[in-house]
C-alpha atoms as a PDB file:
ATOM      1  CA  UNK A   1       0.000   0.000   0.000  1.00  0.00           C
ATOM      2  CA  UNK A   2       1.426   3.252  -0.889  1.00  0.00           C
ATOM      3  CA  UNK A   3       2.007   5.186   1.813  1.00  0.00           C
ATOM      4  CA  UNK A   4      -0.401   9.112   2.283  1.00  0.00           C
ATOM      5  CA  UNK A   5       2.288   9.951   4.909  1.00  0.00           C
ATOM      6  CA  UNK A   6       6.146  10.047   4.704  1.00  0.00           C
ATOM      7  CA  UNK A   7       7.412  10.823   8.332  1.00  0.00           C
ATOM      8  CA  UNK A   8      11.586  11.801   7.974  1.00  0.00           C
ATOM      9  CA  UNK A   9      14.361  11.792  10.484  1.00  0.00           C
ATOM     10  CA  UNK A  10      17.699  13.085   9.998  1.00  0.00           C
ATOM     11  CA  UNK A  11      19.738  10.968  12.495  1.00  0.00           C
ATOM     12  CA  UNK A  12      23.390  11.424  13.889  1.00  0.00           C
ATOM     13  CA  UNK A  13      24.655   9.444  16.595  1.00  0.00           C
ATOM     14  CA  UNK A  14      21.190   8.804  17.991  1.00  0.00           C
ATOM     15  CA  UNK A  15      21.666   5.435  19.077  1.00  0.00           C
ATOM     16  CA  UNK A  16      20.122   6.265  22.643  1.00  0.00           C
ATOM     17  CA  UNK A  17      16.924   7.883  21.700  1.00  0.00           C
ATOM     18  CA  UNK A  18      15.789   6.216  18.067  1.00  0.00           C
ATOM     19  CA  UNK A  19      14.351   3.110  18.769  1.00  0.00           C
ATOM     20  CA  UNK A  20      11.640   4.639  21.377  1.00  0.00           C
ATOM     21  CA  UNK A  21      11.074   7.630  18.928  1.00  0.00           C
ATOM     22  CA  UNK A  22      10.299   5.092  15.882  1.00  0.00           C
ATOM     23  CA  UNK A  23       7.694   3.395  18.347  1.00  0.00           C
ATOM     24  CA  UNK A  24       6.260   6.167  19.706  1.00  0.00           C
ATOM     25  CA  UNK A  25       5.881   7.292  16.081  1.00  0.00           C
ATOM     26  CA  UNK A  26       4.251   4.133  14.786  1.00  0.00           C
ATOM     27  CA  UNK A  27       1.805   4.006  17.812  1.00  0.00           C
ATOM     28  CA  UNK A  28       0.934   7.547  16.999  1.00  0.00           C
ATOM     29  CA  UNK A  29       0.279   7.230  13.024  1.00  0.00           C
ATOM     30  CA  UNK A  30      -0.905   3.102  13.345  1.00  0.00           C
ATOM     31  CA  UNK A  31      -4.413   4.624  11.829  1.00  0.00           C
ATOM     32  CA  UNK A  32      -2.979   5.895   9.009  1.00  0.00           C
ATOM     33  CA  UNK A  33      -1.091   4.956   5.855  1.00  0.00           C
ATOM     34  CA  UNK A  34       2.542   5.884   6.682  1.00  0.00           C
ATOM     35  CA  UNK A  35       6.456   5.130   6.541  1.00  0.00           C
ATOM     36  CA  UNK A  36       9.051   5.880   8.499  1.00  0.00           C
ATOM     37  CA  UNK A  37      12.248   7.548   6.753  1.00  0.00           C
ATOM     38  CA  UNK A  38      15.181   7.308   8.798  1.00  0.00           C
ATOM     39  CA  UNK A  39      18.614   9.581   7.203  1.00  0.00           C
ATOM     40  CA  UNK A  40      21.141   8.313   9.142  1.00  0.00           C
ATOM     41  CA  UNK A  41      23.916  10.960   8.460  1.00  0.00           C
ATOM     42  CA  UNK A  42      27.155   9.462   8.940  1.00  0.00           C
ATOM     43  CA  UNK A  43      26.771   8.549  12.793  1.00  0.00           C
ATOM     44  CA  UNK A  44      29.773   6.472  14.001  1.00  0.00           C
ATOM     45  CA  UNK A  45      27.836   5.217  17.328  1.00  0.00           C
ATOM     46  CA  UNK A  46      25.220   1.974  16.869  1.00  0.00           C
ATOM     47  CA  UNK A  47      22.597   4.031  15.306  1.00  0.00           C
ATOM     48  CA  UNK A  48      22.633   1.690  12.041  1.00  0.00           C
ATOM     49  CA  UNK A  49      22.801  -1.865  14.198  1.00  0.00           C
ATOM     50  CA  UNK A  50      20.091  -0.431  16.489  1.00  0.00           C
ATOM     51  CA  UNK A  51      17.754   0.638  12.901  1.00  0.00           C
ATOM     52  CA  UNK A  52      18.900  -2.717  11.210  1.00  0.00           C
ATOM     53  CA  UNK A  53      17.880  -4.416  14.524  1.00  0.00           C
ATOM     54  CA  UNK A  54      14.031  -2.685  14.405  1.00  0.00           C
ATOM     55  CA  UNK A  55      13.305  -3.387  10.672  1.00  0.00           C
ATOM     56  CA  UNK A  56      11.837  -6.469  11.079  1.00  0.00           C
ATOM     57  CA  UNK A  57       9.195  -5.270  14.178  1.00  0.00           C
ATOM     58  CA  UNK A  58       9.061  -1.576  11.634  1.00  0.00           C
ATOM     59  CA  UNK A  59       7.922  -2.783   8.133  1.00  0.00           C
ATOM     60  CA  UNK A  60       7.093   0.502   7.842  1.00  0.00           C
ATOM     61  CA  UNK A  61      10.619   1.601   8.836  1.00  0.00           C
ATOM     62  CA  UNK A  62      12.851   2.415   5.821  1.00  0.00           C
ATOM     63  CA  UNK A  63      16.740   3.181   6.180  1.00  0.00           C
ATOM     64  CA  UNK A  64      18.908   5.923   4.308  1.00  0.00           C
ATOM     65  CA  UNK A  65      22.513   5.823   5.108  1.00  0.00           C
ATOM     66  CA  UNK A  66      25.438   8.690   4.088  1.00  0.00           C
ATOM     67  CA  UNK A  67      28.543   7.646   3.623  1.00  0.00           C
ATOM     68  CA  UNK A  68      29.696  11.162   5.316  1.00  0.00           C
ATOM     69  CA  UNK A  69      28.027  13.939   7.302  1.00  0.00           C
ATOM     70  CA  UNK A  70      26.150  16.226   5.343  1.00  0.00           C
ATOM     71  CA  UNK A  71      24.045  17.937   7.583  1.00  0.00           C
ATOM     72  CA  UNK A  72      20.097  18.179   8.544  1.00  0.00           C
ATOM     73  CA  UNK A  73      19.219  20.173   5.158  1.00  0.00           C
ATOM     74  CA  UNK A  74      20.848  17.233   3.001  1.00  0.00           C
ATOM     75  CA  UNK A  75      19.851  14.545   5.198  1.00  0.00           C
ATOM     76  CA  UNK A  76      16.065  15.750   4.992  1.00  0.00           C
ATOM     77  CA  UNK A  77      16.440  16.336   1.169  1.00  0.00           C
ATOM     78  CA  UNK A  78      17.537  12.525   0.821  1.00  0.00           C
ATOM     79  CA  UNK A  79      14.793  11.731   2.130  1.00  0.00           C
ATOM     80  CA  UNK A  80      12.067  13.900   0.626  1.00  0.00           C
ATOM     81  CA  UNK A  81      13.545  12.568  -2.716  1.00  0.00           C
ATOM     82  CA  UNK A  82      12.917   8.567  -1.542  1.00  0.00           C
ATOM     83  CA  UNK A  83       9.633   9.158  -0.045  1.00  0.00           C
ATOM     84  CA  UNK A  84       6.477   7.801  -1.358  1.00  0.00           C
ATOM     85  CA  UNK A  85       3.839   9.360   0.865  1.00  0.00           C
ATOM     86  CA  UNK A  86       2.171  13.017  -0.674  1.00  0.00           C
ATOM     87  CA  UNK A  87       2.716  14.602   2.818  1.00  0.00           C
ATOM     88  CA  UNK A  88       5.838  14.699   4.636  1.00  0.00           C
ATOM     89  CA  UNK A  89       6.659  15.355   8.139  1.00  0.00           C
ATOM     90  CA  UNK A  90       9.634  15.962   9.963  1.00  0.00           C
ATOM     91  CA  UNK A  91      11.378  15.801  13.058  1.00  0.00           C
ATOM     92  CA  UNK A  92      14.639  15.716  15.145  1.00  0.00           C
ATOM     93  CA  UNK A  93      15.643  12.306  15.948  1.00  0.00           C
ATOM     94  CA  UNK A  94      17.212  13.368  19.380  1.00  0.00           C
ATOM     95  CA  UNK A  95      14.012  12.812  21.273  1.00  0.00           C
ATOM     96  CA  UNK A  96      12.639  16.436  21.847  1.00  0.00           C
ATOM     97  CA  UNK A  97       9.727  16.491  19.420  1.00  0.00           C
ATOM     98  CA  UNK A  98       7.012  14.407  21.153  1.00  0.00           C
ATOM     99  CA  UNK A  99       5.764  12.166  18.028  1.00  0.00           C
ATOM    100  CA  UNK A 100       2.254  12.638  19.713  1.00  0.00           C
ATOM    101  CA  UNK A 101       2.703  16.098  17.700  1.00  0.00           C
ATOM    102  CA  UNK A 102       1.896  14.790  14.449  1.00  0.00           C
ATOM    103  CA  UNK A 103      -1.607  14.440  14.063  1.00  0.00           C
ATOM    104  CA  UNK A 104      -1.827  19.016  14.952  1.00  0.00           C
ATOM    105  CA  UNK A 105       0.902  18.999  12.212  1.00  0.00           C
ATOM    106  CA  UNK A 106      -1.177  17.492   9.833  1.00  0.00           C
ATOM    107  CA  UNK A 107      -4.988  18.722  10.438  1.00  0.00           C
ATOM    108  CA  UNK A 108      -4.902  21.757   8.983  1.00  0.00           C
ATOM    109  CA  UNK A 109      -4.633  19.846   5.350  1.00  0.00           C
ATOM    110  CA  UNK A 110      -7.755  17.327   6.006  1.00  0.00           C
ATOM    111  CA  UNK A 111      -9.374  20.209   4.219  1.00  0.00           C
ATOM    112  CA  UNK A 112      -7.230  20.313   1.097  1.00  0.00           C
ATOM    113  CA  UNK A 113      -6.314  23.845   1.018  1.00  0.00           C
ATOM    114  CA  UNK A 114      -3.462  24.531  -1.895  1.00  0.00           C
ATOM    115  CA  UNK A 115      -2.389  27.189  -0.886  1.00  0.00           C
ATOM    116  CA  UNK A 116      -1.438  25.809   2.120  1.00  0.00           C
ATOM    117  CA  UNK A 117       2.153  25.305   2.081  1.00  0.00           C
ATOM    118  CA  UNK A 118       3.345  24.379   5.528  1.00  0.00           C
ATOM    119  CA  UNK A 119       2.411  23.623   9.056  1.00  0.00           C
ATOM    120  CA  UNK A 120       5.191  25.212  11.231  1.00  0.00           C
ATOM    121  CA  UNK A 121       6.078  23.669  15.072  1.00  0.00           C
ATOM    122  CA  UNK A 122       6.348  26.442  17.594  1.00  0.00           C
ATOM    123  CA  UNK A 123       7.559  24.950  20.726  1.00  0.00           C
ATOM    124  CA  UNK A 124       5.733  25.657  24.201  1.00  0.00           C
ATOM    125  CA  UNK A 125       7.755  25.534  27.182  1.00  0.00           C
ATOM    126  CA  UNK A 126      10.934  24.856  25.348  1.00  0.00           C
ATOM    127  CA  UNK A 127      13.219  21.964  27.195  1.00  0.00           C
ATOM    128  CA  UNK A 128      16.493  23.179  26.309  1.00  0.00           C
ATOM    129  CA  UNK A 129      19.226  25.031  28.378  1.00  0.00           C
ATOM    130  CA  UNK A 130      18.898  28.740  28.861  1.00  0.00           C
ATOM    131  CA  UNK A 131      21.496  30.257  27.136  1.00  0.00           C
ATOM    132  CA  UNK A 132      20.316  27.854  24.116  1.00  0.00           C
ATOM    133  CA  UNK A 133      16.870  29.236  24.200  1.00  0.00           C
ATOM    134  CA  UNK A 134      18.140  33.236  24.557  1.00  0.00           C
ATOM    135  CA  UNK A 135      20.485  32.362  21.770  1.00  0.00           C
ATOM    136  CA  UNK A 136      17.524  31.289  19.394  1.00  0.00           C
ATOM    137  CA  UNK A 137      15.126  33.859  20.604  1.00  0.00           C
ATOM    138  CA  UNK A 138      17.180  36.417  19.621  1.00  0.00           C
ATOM    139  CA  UNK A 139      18.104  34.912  15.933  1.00  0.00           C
ATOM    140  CA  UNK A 140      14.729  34.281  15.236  1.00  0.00           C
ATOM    141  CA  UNK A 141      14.098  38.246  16.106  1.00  0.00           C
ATOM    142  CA  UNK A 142      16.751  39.226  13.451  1.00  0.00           C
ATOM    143  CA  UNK A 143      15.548  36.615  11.569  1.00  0.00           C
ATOM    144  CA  UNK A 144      11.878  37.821  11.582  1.00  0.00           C
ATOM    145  CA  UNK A 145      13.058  41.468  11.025  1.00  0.00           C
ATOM    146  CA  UNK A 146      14.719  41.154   7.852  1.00  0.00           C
ATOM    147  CA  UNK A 147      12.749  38.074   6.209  1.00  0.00           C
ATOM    148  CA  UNK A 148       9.066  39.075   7.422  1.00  0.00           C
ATOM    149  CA  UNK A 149       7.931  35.412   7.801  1.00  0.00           C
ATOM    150  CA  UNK A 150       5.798  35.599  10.649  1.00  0.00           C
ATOM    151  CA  UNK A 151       7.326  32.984  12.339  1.00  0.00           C
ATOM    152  CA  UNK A 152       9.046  32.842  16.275  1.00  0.00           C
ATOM    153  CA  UNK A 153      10.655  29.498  15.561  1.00  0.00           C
ATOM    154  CA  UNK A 154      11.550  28.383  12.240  1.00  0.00           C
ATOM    155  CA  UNK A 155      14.167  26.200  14.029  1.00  0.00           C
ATOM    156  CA  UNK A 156      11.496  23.543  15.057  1.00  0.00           C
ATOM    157  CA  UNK A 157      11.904  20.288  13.276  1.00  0.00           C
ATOM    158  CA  UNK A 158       8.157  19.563  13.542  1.00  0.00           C
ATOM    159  CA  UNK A 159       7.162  20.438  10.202  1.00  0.00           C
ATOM    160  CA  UNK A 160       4.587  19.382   7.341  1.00  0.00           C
ATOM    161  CA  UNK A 161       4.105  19.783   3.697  1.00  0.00           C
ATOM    162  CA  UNK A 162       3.177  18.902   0.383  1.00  0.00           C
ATOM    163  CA  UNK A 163       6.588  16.694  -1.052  1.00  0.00           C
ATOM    164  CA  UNK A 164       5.454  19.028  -3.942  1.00  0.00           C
ATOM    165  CA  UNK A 165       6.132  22.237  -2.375  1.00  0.00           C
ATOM    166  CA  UNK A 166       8.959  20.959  -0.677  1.00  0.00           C
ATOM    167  CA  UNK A 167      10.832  19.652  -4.423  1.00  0.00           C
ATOM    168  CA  UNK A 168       9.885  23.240  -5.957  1.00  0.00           C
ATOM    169  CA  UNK A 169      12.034  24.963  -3.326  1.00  0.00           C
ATOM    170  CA  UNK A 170      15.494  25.985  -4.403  1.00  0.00           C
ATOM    171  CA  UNK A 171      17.923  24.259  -2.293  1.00  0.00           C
ATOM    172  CA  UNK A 172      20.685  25.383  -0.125  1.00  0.00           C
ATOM    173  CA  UNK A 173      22.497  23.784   3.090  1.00  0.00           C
ATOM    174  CA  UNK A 174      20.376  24.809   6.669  1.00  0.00           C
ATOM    175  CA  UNK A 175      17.008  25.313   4.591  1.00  0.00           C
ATOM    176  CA  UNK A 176      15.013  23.556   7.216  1.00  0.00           C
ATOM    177  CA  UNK A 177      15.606  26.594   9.583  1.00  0.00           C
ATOM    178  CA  UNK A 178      14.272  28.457   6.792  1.00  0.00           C
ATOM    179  CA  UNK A 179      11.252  26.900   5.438  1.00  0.00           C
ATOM    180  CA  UNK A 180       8.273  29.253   6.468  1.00  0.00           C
ATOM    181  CA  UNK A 181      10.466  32.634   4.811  1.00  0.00           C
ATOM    182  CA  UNK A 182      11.311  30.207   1.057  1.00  0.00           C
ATOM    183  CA  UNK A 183       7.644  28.749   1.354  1.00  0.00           C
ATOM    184  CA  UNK A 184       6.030  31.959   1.725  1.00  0.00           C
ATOM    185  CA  UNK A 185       7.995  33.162  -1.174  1.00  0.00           C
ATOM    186  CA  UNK A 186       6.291  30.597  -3.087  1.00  0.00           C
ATOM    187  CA  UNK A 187       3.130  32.575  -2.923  1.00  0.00           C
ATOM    188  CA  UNK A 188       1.726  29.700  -0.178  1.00  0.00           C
ATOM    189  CA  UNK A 189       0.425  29.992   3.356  1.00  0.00           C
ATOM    190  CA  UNK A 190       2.233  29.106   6.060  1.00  0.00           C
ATOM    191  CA  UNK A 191       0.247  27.996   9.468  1.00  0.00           C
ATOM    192  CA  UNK A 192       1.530  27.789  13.011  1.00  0.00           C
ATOM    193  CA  UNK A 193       0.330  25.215  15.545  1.00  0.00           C
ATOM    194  CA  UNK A 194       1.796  25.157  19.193  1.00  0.00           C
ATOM    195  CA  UNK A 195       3.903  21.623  19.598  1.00  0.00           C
ATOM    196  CA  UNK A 196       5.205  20.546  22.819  1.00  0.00           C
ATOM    197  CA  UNK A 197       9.019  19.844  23.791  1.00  0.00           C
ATOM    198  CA  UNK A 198      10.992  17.672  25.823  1.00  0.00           C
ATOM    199  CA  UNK A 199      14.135  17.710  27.327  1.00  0.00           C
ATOM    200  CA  UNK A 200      17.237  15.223  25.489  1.00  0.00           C
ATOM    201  CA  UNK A 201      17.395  12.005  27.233  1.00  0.00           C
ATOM    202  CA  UNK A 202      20.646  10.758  25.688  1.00  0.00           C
ATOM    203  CA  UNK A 203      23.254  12.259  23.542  1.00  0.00           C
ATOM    204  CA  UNK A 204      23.764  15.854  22.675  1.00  0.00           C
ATOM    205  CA  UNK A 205      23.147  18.485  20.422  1.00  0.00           C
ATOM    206  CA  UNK A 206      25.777  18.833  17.325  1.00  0.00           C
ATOM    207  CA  UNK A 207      25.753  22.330  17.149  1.00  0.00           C
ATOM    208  CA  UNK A 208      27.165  24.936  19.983  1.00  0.00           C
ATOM    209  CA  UNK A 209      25.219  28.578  19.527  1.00  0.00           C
ATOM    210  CA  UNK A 210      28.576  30.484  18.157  1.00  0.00           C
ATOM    211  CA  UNK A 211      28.431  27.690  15.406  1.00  0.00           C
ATOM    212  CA  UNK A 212      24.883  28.417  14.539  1.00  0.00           C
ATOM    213  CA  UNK A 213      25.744  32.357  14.848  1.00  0.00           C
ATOM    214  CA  UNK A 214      28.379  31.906  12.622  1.00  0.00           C
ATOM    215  CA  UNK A 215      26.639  29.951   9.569  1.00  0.00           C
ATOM    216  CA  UNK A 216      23.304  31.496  10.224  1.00  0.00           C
ATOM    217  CA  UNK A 217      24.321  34.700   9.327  1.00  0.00           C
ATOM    218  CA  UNK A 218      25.396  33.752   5.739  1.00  0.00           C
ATOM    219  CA  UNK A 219      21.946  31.799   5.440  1.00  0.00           C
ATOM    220  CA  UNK A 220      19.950  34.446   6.516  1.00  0.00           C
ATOM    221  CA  UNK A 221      21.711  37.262   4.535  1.00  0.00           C
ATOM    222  CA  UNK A 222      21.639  34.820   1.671  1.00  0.00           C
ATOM    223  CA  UNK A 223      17.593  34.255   1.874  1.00  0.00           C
ATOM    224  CA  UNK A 224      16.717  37.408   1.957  1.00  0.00           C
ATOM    225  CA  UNK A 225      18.632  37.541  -1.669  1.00  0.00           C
ATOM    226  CA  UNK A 226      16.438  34.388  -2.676  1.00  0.00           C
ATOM    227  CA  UNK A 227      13.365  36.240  -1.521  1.00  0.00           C
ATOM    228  CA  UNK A 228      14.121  40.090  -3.349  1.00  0.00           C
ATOM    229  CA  UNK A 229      15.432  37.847  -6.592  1.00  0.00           C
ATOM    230  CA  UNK A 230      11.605  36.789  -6.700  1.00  0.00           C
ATOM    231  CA  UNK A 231      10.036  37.248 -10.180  1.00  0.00           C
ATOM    232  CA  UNK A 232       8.040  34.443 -10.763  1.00  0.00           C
ATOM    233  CA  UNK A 233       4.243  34.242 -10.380  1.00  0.00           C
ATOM    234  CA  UNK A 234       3.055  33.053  -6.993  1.00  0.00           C
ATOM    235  CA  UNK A 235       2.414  29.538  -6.923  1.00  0.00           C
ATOM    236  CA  UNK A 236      -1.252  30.286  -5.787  1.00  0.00           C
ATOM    237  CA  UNK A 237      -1.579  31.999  -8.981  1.00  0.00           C
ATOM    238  CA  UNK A 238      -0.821  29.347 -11.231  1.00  0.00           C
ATOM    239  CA  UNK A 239      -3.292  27.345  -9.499  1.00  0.00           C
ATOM    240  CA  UNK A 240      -5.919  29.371 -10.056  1.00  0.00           C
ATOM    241  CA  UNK A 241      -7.822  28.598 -12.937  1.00  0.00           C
ATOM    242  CA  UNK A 242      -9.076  30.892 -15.927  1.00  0.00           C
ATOM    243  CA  UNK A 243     -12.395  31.718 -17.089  1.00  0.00           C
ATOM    244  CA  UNK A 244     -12.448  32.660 -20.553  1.00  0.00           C
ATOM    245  CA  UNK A 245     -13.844  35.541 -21.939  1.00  0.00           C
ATOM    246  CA  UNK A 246     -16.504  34.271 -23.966  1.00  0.00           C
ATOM    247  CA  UNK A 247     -16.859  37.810 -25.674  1.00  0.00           C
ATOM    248  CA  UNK A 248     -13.310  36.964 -27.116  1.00  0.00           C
ATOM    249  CA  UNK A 249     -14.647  34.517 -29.775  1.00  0.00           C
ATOM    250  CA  UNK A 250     -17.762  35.763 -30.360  1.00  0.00           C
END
């Protein structure tokens, strides 16, 4: 059965928190036509044994490996490209997006609006430390000020789209933090829906917050480029379909 909803995970060294995240996520979606797309970028813990290991008890479960690290961006582009399912979700494979999230994500397209483009996480009593959580509170300020997306935290990796919208995109390394701004630029809506967090259980995170500083600063400047280089009709526009003037052949 082909699957309505692709669910991805970019995973790095994530041997500690995957297999309870892939249950939790099958329990959650066990209504509804889905796969599981695990990225696993490069990790050099037992990520892959513990993945190999759940296959058989997952049939839904479906394993993408990288020979090197290439990041979140690439890892979720890998697999947008293999996935079967119409709808994709996504979230961080460290444990801190509660799979019980997924059904919010994906309500607000049970009415099969096009111009809906994505459903955006915004995390609720955020679980992280609190120089983490000042650092991205103030990037997502400078963020907001110069793209004008709307959004308070594009950084969530609860997300959901078409795969449609997503392949349209143009592509460039950390384009998950920027979704909602490239999206928008599309000429679709972008909706927000409160998600809840939870604190990492195992592991930690692979970026420090002068590393994100550092790199986010060339995204950002570099997506507000994409977004004044916009010429194009707006997607929403091509979808809208023409009456003709029947005075025209008269």
């Amino acid at each position: 059965m082909t699957p309505d909803i692709s669910v991805i995970l970019p995973a790095r060294d994530e041997a500690g928190n995957i297999a309870a995240l892939l249950t939790a996520i099958a329990a959650t979606l066990q209504d509804r036509a889905h796969e599981i797309i695990v990225i696993d970028d490069a990790s050099r813990d037992g990520t892959r044994v513990i993945l190999a290991a759940l296959q058989p008890r997952l049939p839904q479960l479906r394993v993408i490996c990288h020979d090197r690290s290439c990041g979140q961006s690439a890892a979720i582009r890998s697999g947008v490209w293999a996935a079967r399912g119409a709808l994709i979700v996504t979230l961080d494979a460290d444990g801190q997006n509660p799979p019980e999230n997924i059904p919010t994500l994906l309500a607000p397209f049970v009415g099969g609006d096009a111009t809906l483009g994505l459903v955006q996480g915004q995390r609720v009593d955020r679980r992280d430390h609190p120089s983490r959580r000042l650092a991205s509170a103030a990037a997502n300020r400078i963020r907001n000020a110069l793209l004008r997306d709307g959004v308070r935290d594009s950084g969530c990796g609860l997300k959901a789209f078409p795969r449609a919208v997503y392949l349209a995109l143009p592509y460039f390394d950390h384009i998950h933090r920027f979704m909602p701004a490239m999206v928008a630029r599309e000429g679709l809506r972008v909706q927000t829906v409160p998600v809840t967090h939870a604190p990492r259980a195992f592991g930690r995170s692979k970026y420090g917050n002068l590393q994100r500083a550092a790199v986010g600063i060339v995204d950002l400047l570099g997506t507000a480029w994409l977004i004044r280089r916009r010429r194009l009709p707006h997607a929403q526009e091509l979808a809208r379909p023409v009456t003709p003037d029947l005075r025209d052949v008269a």
